[in-house]
C-alpha atoms as a PDB file:
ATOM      1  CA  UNK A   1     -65.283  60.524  29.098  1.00  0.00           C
ATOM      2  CA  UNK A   2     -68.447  60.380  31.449  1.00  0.00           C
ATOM      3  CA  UNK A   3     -67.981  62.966  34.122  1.00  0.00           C
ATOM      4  CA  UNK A   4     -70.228  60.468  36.101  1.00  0.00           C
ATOM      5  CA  UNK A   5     -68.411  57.273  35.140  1.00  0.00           C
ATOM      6  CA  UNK A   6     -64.786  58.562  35.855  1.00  0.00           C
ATOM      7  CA  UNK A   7     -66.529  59.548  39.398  1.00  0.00           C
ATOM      8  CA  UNK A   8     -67.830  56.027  40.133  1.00  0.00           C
ATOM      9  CA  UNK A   9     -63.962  54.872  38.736  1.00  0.00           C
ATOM     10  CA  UNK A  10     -61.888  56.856  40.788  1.00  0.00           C
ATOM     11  CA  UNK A  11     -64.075  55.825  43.836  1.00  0.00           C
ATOM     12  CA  UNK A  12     -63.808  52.499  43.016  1.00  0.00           C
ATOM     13  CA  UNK A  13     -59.815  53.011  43.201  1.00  0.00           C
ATOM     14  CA  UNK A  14     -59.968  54.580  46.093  1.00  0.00           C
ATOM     15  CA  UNK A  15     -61.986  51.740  48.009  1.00  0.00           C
ATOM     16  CA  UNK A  16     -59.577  49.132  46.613  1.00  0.00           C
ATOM     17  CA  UNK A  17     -56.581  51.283  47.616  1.00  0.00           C
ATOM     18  CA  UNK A  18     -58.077  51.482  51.300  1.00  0.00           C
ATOM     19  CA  UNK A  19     -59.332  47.866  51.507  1.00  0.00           C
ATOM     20  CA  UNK A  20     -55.298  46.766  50.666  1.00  0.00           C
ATOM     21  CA  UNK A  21     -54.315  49.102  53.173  1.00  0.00           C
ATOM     22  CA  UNK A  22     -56.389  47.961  56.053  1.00  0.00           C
ATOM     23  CA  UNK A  23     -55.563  44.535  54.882  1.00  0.00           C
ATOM     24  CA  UNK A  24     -52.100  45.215  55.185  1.00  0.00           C
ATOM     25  CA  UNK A  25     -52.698  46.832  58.557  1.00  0.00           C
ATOM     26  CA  UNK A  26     -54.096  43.939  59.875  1.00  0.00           C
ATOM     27  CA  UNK A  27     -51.964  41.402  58.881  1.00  0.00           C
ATOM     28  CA  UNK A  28     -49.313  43.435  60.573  1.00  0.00           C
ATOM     29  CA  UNK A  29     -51.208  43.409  63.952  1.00  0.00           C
ATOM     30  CA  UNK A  30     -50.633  40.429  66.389  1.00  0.00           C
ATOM     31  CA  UNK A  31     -53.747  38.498  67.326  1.00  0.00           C
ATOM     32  CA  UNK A  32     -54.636  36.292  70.451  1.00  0.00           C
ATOM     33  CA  UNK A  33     -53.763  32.660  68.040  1.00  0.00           C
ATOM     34  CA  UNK A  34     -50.237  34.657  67.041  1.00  0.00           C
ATOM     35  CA  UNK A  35     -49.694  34.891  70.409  1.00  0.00           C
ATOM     36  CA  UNK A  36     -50.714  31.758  71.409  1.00  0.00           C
ATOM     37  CA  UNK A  37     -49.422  30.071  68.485  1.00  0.00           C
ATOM     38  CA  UNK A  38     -46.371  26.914  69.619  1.00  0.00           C
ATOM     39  CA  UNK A  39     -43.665  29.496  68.798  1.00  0.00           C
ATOM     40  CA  UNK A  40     -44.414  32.011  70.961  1.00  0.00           C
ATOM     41  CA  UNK A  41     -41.473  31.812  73.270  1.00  0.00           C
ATOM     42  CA  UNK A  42     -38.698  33.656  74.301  1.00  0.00           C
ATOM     43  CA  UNK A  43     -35.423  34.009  72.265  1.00  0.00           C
ATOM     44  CA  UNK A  44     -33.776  32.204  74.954  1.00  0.00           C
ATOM     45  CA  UNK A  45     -36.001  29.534  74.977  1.00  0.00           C
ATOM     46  CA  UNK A  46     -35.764  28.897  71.195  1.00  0.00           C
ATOM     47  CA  UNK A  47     -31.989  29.092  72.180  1.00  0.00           C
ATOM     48  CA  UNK A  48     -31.982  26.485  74.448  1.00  0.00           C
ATOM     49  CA  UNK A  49     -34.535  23.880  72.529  1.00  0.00           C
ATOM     50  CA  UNK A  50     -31.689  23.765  68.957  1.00  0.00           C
ATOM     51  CA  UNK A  51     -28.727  23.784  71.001  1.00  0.00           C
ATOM     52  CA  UNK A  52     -30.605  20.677  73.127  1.00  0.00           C
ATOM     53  CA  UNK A  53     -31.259  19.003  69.816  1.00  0.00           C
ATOM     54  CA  UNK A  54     -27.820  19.712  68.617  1.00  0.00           C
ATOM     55  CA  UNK A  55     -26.319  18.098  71.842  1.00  0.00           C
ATOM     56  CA  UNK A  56     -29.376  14.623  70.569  1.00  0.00           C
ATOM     57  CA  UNK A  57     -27.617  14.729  67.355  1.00  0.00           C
ATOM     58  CA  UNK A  58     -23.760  14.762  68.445  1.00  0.00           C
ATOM     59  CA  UNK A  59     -25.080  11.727  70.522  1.00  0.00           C
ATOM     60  CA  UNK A  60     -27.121   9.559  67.619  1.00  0.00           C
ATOM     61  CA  UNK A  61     -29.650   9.831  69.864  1.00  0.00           C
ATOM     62  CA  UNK A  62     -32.235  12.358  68.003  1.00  0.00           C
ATOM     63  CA  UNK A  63     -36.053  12.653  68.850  1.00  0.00           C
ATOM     64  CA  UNK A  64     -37.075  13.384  65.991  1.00  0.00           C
ATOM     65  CA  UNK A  65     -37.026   9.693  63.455  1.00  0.00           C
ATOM     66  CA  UNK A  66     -41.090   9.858  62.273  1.00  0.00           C
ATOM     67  CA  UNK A  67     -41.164  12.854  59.482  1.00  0.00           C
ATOM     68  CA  UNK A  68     -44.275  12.187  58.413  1.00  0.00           C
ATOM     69  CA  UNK A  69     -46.067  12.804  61.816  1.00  0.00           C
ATOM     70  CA  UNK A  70     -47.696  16.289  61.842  1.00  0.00           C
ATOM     71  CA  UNK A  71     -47.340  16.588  58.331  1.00  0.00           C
ATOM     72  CA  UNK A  72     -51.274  17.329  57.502  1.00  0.00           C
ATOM     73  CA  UNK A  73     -51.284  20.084  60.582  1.00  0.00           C
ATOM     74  CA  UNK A  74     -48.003  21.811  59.043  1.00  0.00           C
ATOM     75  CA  UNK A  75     -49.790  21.998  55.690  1.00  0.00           C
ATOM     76  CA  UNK A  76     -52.023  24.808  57.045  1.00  0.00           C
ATOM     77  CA  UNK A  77     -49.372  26.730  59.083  1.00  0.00           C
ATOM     78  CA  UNK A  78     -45.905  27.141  60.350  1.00  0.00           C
ATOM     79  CA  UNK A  79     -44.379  28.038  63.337  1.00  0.00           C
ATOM     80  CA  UNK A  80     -40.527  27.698  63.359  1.00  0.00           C
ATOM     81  CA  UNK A  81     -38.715  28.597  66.503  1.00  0.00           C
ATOM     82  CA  UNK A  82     -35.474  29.750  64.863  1.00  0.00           C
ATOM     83  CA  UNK A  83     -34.020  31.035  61.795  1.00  0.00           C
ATOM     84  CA  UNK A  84     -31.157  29.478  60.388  1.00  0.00           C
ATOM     85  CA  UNK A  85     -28.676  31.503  58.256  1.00  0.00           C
ATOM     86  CA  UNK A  86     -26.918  28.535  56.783  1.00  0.00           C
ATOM     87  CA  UNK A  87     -23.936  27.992  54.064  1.00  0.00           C
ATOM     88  CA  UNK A  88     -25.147  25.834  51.052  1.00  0.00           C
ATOM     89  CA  UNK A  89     -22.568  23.140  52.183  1.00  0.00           C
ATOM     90  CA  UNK A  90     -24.373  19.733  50.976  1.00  0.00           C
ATOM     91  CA  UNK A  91     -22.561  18.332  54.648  1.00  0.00           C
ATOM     92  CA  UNK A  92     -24.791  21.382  56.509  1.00  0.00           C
ATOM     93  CA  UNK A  93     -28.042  20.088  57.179  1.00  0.00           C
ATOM     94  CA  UNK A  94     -29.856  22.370  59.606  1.00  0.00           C
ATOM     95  CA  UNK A  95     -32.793  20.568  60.863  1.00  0.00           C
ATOM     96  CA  UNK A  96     -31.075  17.330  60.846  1.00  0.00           C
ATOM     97  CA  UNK A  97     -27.970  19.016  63.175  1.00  0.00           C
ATOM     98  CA  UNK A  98     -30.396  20.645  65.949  1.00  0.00           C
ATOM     99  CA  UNK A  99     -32.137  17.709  65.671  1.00  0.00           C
ATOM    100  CA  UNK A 100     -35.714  19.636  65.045  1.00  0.00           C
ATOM    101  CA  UNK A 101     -38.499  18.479  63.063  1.00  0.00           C
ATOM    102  CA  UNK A 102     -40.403  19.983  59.519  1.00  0.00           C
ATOM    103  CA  UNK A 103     -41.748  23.520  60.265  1.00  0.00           C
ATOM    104  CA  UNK A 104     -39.564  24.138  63.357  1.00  0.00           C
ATOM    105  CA  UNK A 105     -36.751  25.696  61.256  1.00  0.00           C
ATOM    106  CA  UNK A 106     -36.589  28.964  58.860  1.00  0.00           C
ATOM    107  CA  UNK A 107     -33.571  28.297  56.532  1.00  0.00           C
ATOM    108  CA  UNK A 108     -31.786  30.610  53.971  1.00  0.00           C
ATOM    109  CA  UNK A 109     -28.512  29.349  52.625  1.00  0.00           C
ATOM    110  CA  UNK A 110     -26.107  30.886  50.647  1.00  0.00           C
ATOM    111  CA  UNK A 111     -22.539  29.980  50.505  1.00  0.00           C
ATOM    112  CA  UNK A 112     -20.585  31.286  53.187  1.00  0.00           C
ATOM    113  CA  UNK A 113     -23.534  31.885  55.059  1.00  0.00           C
ATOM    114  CA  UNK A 114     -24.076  35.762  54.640  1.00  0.00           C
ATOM    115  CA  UNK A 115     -26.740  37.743  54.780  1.00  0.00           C
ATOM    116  CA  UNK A 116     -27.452  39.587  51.549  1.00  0.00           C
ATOM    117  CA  UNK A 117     -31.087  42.130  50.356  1.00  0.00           C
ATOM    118  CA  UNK A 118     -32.627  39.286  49.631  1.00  0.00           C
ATOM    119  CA  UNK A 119     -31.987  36.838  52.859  1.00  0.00           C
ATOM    120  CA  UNK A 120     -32.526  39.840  55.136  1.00  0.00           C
ATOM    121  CA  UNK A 121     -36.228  39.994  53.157  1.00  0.00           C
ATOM    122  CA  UNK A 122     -36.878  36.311  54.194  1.00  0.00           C
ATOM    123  CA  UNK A 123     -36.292  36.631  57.942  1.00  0.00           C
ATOM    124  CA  UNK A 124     -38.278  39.690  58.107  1.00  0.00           C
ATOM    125  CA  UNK A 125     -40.712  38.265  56.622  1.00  0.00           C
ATOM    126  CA  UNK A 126     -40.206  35.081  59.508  1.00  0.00           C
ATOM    127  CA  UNK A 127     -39.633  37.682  62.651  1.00  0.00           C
ATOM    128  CA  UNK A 128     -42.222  39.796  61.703  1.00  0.00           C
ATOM    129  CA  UNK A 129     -45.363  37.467  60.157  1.00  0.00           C
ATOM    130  CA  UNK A 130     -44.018  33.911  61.884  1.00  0.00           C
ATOM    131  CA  UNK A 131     -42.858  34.831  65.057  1.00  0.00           C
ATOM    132  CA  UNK A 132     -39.644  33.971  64.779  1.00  0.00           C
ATOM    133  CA  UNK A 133     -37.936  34.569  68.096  1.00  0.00           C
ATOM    134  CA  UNK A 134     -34.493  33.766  67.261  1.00  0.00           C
ATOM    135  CA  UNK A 135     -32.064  33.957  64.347  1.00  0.00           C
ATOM    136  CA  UNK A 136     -28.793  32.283  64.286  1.00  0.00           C
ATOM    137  CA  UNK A 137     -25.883  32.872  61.672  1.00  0.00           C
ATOM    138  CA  UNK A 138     -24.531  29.313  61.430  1.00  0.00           C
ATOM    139  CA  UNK A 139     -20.774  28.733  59.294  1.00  0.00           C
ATOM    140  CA  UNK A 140     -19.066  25.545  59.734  1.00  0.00           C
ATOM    141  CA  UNK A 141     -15.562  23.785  59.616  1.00  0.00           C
ATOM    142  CA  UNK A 142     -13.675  23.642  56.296  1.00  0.00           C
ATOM    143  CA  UNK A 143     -16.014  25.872  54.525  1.00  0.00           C
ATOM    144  CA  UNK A 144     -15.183  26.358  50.540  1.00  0.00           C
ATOM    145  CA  UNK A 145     -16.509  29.890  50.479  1.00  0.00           C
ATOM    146  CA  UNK A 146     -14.243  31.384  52.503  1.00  0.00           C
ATOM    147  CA  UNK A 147     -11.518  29.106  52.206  1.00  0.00           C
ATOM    148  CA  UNK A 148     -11.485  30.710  48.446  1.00  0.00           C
ATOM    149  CA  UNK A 149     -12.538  34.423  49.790  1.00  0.00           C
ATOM    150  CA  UNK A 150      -8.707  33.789  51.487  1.00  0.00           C
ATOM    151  CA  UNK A 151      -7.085  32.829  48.314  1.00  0.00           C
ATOM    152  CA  UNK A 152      -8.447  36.028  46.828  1.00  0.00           C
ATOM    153  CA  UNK A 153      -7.812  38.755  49.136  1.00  0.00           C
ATOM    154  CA  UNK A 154      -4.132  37.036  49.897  1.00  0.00           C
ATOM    155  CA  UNK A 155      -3.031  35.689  46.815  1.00  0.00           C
ATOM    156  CA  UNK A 156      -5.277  37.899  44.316  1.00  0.00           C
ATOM    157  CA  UNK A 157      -6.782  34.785  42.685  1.00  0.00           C
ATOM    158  CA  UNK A 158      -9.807  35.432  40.244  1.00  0.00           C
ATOM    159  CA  UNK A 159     -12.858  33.594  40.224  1.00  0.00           C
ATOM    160  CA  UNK A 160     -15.338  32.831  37.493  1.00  0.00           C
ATOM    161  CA  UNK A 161     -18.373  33.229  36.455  1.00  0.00           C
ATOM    162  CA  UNK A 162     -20.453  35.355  39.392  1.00  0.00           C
ATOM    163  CA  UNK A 163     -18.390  34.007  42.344  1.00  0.00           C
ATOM    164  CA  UNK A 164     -16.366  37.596  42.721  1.00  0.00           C
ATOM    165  CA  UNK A 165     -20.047  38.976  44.043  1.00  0.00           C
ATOM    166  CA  UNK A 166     -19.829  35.911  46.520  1.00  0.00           C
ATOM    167  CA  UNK A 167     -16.312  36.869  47.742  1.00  0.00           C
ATOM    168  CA  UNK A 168     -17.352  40.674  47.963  1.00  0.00           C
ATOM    169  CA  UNK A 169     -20.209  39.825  49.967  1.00  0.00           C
ATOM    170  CA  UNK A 170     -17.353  37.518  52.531  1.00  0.00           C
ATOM    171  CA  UNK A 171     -14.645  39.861  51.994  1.00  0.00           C
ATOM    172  CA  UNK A 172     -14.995  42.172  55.219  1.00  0.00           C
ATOM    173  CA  UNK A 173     -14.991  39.143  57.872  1.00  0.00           C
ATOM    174  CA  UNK A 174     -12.121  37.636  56.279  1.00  0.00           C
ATOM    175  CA  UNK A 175     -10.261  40.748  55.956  1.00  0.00           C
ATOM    176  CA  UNK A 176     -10.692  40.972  59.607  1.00  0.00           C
ATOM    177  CA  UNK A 177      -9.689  37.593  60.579  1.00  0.00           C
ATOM    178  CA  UNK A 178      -6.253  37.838  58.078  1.00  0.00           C
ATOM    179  CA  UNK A 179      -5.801  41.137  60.212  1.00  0.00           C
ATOM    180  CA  UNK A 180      -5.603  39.125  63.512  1.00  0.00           C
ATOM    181  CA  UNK A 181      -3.127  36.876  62.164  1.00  0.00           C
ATOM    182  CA  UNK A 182      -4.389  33.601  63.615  1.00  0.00           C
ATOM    183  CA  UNK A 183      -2.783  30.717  64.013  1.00  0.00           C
ATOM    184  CA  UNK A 184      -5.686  28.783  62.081  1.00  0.00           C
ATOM    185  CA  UNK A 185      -6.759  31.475  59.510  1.00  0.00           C
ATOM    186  CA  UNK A 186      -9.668  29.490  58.129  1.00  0.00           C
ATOM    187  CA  UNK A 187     -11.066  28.541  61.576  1.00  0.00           C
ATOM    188  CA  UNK A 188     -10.403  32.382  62.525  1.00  0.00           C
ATOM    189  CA  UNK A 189     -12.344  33.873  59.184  1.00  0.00           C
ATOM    190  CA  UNK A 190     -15.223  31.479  59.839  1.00  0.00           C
ATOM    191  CA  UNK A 191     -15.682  32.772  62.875  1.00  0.00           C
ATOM    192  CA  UNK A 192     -15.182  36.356  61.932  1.00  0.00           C
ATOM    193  CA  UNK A 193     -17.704  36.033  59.220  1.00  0.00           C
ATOM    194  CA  UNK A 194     -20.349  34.879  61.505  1.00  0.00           C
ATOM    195  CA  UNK A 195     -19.589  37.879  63.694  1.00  0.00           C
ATOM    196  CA  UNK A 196     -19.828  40.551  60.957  1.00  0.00           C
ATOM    197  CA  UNK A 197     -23.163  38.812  59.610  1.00  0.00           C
ATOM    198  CA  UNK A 198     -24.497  38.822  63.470  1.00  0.00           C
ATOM    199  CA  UNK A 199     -23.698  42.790  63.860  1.00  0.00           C
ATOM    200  CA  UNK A 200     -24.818  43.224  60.814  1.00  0.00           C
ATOM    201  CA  UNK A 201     -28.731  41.564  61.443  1.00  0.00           C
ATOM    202  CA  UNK A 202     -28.868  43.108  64.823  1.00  0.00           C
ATOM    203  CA  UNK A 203     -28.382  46.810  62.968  1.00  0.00           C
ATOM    204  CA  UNK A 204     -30.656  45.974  60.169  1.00  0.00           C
ATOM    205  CA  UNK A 205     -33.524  48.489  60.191  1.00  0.00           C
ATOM    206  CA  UNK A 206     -36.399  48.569  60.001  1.00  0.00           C
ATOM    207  CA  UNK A 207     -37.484  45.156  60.583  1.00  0.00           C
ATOM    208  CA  UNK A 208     -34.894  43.130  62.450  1.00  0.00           C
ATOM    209  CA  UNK A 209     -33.215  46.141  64.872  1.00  0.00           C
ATOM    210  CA  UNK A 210     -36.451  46.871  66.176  1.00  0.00           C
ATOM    211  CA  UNK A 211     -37.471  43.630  67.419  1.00  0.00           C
ATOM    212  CA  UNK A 212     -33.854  42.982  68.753  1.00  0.00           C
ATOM    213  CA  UNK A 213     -34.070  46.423  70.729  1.00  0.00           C
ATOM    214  CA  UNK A 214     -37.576  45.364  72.351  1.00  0.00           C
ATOM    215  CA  UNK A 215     -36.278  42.031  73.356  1.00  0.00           C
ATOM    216  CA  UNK A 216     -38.381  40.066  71.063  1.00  0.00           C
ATOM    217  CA  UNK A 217     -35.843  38.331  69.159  1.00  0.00           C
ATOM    218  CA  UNK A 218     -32.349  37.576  69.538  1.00  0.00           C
ATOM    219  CA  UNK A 219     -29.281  37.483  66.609  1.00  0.00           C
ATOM    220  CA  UNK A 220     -26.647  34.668  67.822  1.00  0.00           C
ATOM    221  CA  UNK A 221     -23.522  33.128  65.727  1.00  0.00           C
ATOM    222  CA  UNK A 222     -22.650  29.335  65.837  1.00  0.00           C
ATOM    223  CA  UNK A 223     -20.087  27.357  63.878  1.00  0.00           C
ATOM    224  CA  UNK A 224     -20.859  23.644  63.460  1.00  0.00           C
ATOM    225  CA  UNK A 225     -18.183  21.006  63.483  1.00  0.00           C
ATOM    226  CA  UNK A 226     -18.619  18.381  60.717  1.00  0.00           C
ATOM    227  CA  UNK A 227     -16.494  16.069  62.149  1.00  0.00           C
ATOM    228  CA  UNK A 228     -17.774  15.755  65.674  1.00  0.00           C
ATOM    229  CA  UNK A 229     -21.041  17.132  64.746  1.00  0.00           C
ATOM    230  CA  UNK A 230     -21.449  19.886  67.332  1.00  0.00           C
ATOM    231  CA  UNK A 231     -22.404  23.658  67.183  1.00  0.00           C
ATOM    232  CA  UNK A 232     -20.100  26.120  69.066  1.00  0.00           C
ATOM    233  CA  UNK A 233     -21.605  29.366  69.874  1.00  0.00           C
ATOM    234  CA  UNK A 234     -19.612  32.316  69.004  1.00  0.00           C
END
């Protein structure tokens, strides 16, 4: 090969590597629209706007009705306020129960509303690049997941297909809750699995912990009532 040529190549490489690094560099870096951008607000502000939305949707009384306005402005950029760690319940509708429009809401959702390698990928990727002040495991009332996680651990049923790696993934709150011996196990492992899912994001290097340590985002639990249509903070 040309002594010249594979020169002139590995330079080449070597500029491209650099160039992706710098890019990467600065897309890490926060600039004056970041931090000007409508989401730049304090954990406890975020806080207070869903569980203000959740109290408009308890009453029928919501603010948001139009979901069409703003839609051209959201198709060049986001800026949700929270993150939403949600079960895949089909009666769990995040942005409908905090009452918040398109864009204002990062959602995963998973059955039984854990956080798993590839959920904890998505809201670094919304605390560190969107801004995301606030992060909120939500489980709700009768949930199926860990109604069946129970059944398991208690009465050793099996599962099909890949829901065992579901109930492993539930297992430790439950097994927690069943340890308590509540009076309303299923309300009592809800709420335990929320708990273990919160400890768990606010130790999750090297993303997440960090920003929880320097105050810039904040890891709450919530479990929403289907009936009455309320969020209780845990």
């Amino acid at each position: 090969m040309n002594s010249k040529l594979s020169r002139r190549r590995l330079l080449g490489g070597g500029l491209a590597l650099a160039g992706a690094v710098a890019g990467a560099r600065l897309a890490a870096m926060p600039t004056a629209a970041q931090a000007a951008a409508p989401n730049a607000i304090s954990p406890d502000a975020a806080l207070e706007r869903i569980v203000a939305g959740n109290a408009r949707y308890a009453a029928n009384d919501p603010a948001n009705k139009d979901f069409s306005a703003g839609r051209a402005a959201r198709a060049q950029a986001q800026f949700p306020i929270a993150a939403i760690v949600s079960c895949a319940d089909s009666r769990v509708s995040p942005e409908l129960l905090f009452d918040q429009a398109p864009g204002e809401l990062f959602v995963t959702r998973v059955a039984g509303n854990f956080v798993n390698d590839d959920s904890l990928a998505s809201l670094e990727y919304g605390v560190k690049f969107l801004g995301v002040p606030l992060i909120m495991v939500l489980g709700h009332s009768g949930c199926g997941a860990i109604d069946a996680t129970i059944k398991v651990v208690q009465d050793d049923v099996q599962l099909p297909g890949h829901l065992p790696g579901l109930v492993d993934a539930l297992r430790p709150g439950i097994k927690a809750a069943i340890a308590s011996k509540p009076a309303d196990l299923l309300a009592a492992a809800t709420i335990e699995n929320v708990r273990h899912n919160v400890a768990g994001l606010q130790s999750a290097g090297p993303i997440v912990s960090k920003l929880v340590a320097d105050g810039k985002v904040k890891v709450v639990g919530g479990v929403y009532d289907i009936a009455t249509g309320k969020v209780n903070m845990v």
